[in-house]
C-alpha atoms as a PDB file:
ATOM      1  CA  UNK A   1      19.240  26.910  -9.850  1.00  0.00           C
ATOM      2  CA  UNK A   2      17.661  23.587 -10.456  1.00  0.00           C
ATOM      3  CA  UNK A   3      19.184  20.649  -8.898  1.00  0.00           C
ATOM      4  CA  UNK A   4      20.405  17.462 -10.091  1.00  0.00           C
ATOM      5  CA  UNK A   5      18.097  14.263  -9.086  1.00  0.00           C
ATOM      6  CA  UNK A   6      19.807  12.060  -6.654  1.00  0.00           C
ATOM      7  CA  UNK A   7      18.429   8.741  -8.328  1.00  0.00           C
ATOM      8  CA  UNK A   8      17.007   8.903 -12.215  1.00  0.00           C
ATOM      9  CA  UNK A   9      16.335   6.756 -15.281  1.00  0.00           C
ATOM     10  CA  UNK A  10      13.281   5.202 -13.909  1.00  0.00           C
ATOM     11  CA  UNK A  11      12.284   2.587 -16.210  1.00  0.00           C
ATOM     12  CA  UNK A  12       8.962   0.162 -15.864  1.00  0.00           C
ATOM     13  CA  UNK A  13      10.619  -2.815 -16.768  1.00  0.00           C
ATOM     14  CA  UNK A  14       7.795  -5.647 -16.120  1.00  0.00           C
ATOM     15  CA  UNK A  15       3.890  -5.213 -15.777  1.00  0.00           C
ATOM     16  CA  UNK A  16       1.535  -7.835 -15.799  1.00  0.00           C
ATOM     17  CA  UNK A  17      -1.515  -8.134 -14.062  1.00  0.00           C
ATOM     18  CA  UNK A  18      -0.072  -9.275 -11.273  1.00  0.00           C
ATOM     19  CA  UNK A  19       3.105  -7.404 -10.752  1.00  0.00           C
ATOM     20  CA  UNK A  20       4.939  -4.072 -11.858  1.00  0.00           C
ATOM     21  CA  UNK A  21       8.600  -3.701 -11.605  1.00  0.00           C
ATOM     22  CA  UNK A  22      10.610  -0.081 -11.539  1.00  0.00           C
ATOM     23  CA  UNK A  23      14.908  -0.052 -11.708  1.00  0.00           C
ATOM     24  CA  UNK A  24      16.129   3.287 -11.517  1.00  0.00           C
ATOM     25  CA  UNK A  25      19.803   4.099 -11.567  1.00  0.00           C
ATOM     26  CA  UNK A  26      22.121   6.577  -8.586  1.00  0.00           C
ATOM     27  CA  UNK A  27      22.955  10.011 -10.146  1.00  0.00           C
ATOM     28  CA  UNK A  28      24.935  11.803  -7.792  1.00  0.00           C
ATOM     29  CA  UNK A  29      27.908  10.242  -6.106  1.00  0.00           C
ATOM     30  CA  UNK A  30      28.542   9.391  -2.789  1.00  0.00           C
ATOM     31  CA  UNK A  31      29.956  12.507  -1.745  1.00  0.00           C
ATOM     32  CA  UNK A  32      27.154  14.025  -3.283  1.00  0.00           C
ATOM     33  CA  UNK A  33      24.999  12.307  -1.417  1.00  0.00           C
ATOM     34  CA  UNK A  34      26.393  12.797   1.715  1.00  0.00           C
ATOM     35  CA  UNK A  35      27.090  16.344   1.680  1.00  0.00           C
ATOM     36  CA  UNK A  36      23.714  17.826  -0.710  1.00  0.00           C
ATOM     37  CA  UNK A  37      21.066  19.802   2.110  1.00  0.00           C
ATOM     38  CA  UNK A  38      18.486  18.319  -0.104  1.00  0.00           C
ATOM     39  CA  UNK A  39      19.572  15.040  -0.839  1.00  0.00           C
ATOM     40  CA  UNK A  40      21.362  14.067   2.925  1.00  0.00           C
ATOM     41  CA  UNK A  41      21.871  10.815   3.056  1.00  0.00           C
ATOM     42  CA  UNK A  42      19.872   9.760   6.784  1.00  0.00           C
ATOM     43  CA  UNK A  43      18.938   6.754   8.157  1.00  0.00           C
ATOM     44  CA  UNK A  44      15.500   8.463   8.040  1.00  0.00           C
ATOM     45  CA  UNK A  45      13.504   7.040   5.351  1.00  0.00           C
ATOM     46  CA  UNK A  46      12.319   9.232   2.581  1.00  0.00           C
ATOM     47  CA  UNK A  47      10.196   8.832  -0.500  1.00  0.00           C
ATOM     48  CA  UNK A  48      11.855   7.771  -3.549  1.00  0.00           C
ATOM     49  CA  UNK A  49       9.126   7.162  -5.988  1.00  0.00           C
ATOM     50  CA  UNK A  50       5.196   7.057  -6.344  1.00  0.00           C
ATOM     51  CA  UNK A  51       2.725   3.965  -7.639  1.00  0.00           C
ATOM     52  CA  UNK A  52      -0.731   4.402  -8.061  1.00  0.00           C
ATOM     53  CA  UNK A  53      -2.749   1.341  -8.327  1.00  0.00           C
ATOM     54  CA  UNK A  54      -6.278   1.139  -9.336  1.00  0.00           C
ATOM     55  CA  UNK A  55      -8.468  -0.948  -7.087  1.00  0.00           C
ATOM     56  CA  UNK A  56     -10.287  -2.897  -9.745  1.00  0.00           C
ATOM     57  CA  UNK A  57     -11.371  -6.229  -8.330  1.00  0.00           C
ATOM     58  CA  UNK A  58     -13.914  -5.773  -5.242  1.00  0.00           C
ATOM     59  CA  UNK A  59     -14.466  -9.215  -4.088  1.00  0.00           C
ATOM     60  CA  UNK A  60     -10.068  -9.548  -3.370  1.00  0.00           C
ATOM     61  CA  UNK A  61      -8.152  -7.630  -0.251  1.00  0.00           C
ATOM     62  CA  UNK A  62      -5.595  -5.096  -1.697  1.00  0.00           C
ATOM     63  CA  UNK A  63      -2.731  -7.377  -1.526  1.00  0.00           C
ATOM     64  CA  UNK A  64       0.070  -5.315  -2.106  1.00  0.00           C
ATOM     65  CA  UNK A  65       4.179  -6.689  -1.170  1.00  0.00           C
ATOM     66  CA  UNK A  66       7.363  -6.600  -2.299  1.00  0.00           C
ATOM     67  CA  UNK A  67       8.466  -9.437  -4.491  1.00  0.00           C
ATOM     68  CA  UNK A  68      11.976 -11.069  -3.427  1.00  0.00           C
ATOM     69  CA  UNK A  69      12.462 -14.090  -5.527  1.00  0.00           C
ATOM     70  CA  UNK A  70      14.748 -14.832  -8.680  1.00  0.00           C
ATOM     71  CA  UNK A  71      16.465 -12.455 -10.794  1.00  0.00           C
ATOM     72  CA  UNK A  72      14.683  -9.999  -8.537  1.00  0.00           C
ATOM     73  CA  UNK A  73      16.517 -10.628  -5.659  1.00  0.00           C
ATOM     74  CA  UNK A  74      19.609  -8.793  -4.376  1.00  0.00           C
ATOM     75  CA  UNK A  75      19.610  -5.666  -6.779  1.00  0.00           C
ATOM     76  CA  UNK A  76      20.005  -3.181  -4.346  1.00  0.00           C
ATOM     77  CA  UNK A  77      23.723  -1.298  -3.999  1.00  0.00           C
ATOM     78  CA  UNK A  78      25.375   0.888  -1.356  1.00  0.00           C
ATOM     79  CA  UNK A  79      26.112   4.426  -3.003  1.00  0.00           C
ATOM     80  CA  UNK A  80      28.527   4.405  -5.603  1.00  0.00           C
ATOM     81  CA  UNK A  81      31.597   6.340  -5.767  1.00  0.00           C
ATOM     82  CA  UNK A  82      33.381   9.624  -7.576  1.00  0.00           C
ATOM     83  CA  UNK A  83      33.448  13.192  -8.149  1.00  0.00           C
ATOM     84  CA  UNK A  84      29.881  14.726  -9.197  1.00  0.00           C
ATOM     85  CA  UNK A  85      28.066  12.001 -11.181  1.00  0.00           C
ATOM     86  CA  UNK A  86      28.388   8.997  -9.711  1.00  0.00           C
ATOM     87  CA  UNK A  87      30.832   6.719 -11.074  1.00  0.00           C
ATOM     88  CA  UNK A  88      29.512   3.184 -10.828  1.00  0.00           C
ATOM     89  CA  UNK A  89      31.897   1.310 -12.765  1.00  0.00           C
ATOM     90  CA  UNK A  90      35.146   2.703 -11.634  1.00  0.00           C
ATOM     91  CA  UNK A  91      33.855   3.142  -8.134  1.00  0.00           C
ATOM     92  CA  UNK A  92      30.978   0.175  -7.049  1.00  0.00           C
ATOM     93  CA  UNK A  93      28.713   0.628  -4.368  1.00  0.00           C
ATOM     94  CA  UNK A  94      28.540  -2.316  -2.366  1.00  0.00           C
ATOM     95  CA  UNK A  95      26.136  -5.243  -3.445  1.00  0.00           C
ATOM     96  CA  UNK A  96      23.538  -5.584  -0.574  1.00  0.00           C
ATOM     97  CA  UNK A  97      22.671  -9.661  -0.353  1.00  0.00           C
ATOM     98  CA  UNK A  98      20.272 -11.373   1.327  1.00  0.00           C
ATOM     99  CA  UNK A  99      17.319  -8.624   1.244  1.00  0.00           C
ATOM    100  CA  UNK A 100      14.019 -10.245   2.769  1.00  0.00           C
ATOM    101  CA  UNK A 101      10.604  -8.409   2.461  1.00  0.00           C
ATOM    102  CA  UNK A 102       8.100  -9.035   5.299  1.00  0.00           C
ATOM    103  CA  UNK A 103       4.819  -9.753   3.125  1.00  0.00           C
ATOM    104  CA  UNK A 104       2.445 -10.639   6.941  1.00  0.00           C
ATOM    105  CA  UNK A 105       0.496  -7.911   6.815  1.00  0.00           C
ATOM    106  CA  UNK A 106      -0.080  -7.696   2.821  1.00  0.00           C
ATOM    107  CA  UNK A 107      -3.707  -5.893   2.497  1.00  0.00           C
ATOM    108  CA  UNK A 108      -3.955  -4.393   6.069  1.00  0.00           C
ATOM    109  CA  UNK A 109      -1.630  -2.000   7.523  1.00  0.00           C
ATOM    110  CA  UNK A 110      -2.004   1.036   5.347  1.00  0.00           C
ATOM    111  CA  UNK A 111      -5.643  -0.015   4.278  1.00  0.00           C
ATOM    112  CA  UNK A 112      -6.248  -0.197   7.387  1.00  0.00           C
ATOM    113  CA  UNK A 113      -6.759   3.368   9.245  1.00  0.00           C
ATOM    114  CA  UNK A 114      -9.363   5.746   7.070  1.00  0.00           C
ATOM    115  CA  UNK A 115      -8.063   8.754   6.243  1.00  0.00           C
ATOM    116  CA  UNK A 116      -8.985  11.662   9.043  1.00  0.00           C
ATOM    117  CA  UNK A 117      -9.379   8.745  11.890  1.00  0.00           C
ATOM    118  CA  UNK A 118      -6.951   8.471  14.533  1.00  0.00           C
ATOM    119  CA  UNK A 119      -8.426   4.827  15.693  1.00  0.00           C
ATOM    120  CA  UNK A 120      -8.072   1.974  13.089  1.00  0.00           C
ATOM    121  CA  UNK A 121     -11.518   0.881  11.558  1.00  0.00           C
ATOM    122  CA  UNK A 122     -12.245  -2.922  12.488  1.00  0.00           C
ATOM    123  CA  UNK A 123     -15.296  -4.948  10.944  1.00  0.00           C
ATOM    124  CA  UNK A 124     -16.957  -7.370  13.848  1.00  0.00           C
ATOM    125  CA  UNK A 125     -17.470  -9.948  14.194  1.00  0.00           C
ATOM    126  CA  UNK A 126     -16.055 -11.108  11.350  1.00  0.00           C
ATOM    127  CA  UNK A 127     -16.840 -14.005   9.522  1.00  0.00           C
ATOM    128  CA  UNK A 128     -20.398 -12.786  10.500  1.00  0.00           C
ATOM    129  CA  UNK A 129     -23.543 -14.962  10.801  1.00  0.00           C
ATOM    130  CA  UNK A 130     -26.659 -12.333  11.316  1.00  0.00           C
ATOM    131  CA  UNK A 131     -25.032  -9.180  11.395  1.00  0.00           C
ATOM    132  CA  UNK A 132     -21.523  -6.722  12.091  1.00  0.00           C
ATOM    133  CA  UNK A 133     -20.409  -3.347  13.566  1.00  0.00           C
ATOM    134  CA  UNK A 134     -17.738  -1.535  12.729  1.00  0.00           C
ATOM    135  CA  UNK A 135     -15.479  -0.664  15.388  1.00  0.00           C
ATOM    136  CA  UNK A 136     -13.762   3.202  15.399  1.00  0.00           C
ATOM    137  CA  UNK A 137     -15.904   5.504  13.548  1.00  0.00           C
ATOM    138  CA  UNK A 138     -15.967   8.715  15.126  1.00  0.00           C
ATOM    139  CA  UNK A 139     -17.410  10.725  12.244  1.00  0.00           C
ATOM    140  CA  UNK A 140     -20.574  10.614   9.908  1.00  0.00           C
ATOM    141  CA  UNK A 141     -19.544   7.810   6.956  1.00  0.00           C
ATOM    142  CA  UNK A 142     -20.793   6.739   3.812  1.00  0.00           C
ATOM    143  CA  UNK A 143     -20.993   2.662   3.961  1.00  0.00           C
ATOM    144  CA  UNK A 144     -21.549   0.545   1.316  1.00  0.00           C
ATOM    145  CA  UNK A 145     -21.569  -2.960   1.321  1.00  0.00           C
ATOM    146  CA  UNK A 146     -20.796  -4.811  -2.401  1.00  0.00           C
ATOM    147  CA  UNK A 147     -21.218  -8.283  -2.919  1.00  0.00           C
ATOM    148  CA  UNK A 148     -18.598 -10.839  -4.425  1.00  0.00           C
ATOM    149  CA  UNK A 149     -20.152  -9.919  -8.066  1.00  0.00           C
ATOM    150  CA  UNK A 150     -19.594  -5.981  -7.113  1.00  0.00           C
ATOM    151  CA  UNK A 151     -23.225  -5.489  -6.582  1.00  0.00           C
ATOM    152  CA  UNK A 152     -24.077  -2.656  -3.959  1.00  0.00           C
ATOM    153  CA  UNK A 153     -26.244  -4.470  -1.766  1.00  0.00           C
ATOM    154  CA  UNK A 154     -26.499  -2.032   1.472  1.00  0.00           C
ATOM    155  CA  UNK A 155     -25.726   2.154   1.659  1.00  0.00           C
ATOM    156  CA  UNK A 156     -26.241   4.100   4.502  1.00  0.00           C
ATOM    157  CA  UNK A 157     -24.580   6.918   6.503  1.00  0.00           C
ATOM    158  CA  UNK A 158     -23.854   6.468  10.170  1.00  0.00           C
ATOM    159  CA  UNK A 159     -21.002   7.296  12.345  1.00  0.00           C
ATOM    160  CA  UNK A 160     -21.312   4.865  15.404  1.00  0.00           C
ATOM    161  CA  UNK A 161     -21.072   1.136  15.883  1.00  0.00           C
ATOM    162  CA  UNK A 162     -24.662  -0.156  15.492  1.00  0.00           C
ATOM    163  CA  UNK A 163     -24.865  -3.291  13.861  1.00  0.00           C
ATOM    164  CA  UNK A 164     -25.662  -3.919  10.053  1.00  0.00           C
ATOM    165  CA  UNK A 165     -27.900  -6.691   9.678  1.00  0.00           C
ATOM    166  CA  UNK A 166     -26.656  -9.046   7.185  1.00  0.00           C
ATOM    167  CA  UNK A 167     -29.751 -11.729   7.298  1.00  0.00           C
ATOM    168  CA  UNK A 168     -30.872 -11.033   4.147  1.00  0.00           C
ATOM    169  CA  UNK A 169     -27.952 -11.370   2.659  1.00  0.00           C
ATOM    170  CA  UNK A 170     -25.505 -15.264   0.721  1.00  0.00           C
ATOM    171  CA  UNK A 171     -23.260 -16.622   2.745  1.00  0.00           C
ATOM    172  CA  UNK A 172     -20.160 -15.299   0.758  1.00  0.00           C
ATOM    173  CA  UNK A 173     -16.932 -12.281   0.523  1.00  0.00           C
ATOM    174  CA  UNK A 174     -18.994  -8.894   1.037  1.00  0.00           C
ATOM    175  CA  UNK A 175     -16.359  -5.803   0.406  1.00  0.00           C
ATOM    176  CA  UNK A 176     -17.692  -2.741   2.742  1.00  0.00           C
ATOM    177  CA  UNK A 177     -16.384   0.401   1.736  1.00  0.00           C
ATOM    178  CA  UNK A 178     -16.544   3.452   4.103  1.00  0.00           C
ATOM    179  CA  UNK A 179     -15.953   7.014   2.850  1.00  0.00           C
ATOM    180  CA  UNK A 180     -16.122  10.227   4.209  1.00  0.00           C
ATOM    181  CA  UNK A 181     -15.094  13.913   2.814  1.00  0.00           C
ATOM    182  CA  UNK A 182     -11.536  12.686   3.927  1.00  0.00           C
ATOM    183  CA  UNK A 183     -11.141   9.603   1.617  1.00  0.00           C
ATOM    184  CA  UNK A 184     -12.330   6.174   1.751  1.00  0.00           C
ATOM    185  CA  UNK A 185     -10.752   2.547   3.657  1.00  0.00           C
ATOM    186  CA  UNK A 186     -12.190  -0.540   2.254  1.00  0.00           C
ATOM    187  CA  UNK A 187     -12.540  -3.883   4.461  1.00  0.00           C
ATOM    188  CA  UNK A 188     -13.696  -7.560   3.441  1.00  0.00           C
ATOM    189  CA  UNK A 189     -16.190  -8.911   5.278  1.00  0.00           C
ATOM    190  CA  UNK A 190     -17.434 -12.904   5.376  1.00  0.00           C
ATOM    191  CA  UNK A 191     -20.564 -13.429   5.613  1.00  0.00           C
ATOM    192  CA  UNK A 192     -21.288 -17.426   7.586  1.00  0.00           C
ATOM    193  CA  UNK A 193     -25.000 -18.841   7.103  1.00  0.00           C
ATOM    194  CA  UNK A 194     -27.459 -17.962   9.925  1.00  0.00           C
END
């Protein structure tokens, strides 16, 4: 038979072009929880929900963290209690205070690796005066190098580390985008004057 979902009533409950905010609400109890093969509660992490962002600004890093401040902050309960559905008002979860989000490494990590490469792909040097390499390719990529207005200003396939010369080229934010049949890891690149 079908099963009931752990957590439900997802709700969008802010979006504006900076920030997009989900509350959802616990379905099953505690027991539930604890005790359901496909909902055991671990200290092994395990996705909850899905956001899909559209990249639309070229010239900015995707810049993507968890926002902790005001009426956002401490919203998060231990499971609640009862028999079946979860009984939240007769049987609280615990309020979990104090929750910190470590935003340092907002628009690397993830962004970082392209898919299908084990090493993570590095631009260098970067700032660059004349021109840059990119460190970790092991297999043939598409690169394209935009410019802070989103024009494509360089393409070309390679999959080693000779350098792209740049001479040509503003001082300014260049985004280089590198794709392969595997999916595609975007980098920003600065560009000093010669």
């Amino acid at each position: 038979g079908a099963f009931s979902p752990a957590y439900k009533d997802f709700v969008q409950n802010d979006n504006t072009t900076s920030r997009v905010s989900l509350s959802f609400q616990q379905n099953i109890a505690l027991v539930g929880l604890e005790t359901a093969p496909q909902i055991q509660v671990s200290s092994t992490p395990k996705v909850l929900f899905h956001i899909k962002i559209r990249y639309a600004n070229v010239s900015e890093d995707a810049n993507i963290c968890f926002y902790s401040d005001g009426v956002f902050q401490d919203q998060f309960f231990a499971a609640c209690g009862g028999t079946g559905i979860a009984d939240c008002t007769n049987a609280p979860g615990t309020q979990i205070t104090d929750d910190t989000y470590d935003c340092s490494e907002a628009g690397v990590g993830t962004l970082g690796i392209a898919i299908g490469e084990e090493t993570p792909i590095a631009l260098y040097p970067n700032p660059a005066n004349t021109s840059f390499s990119i460190h970790g390719l092991k297999t043939l990529h598409s690169v394209r190098v935009y410019d802070i207005h989103g024009r494509l200003v360089i393409e070309e396939e390679r999959d080693d580390d000779r350098p792209i010369d740049m001479r040509p080229y503003d001082e300014g934010v260049y985004l280089v985008v590198l794709s392969n049949a595997k999916g595609s890891v975007s980098k920003r690149l600065i560009k000093k004057s010669n």
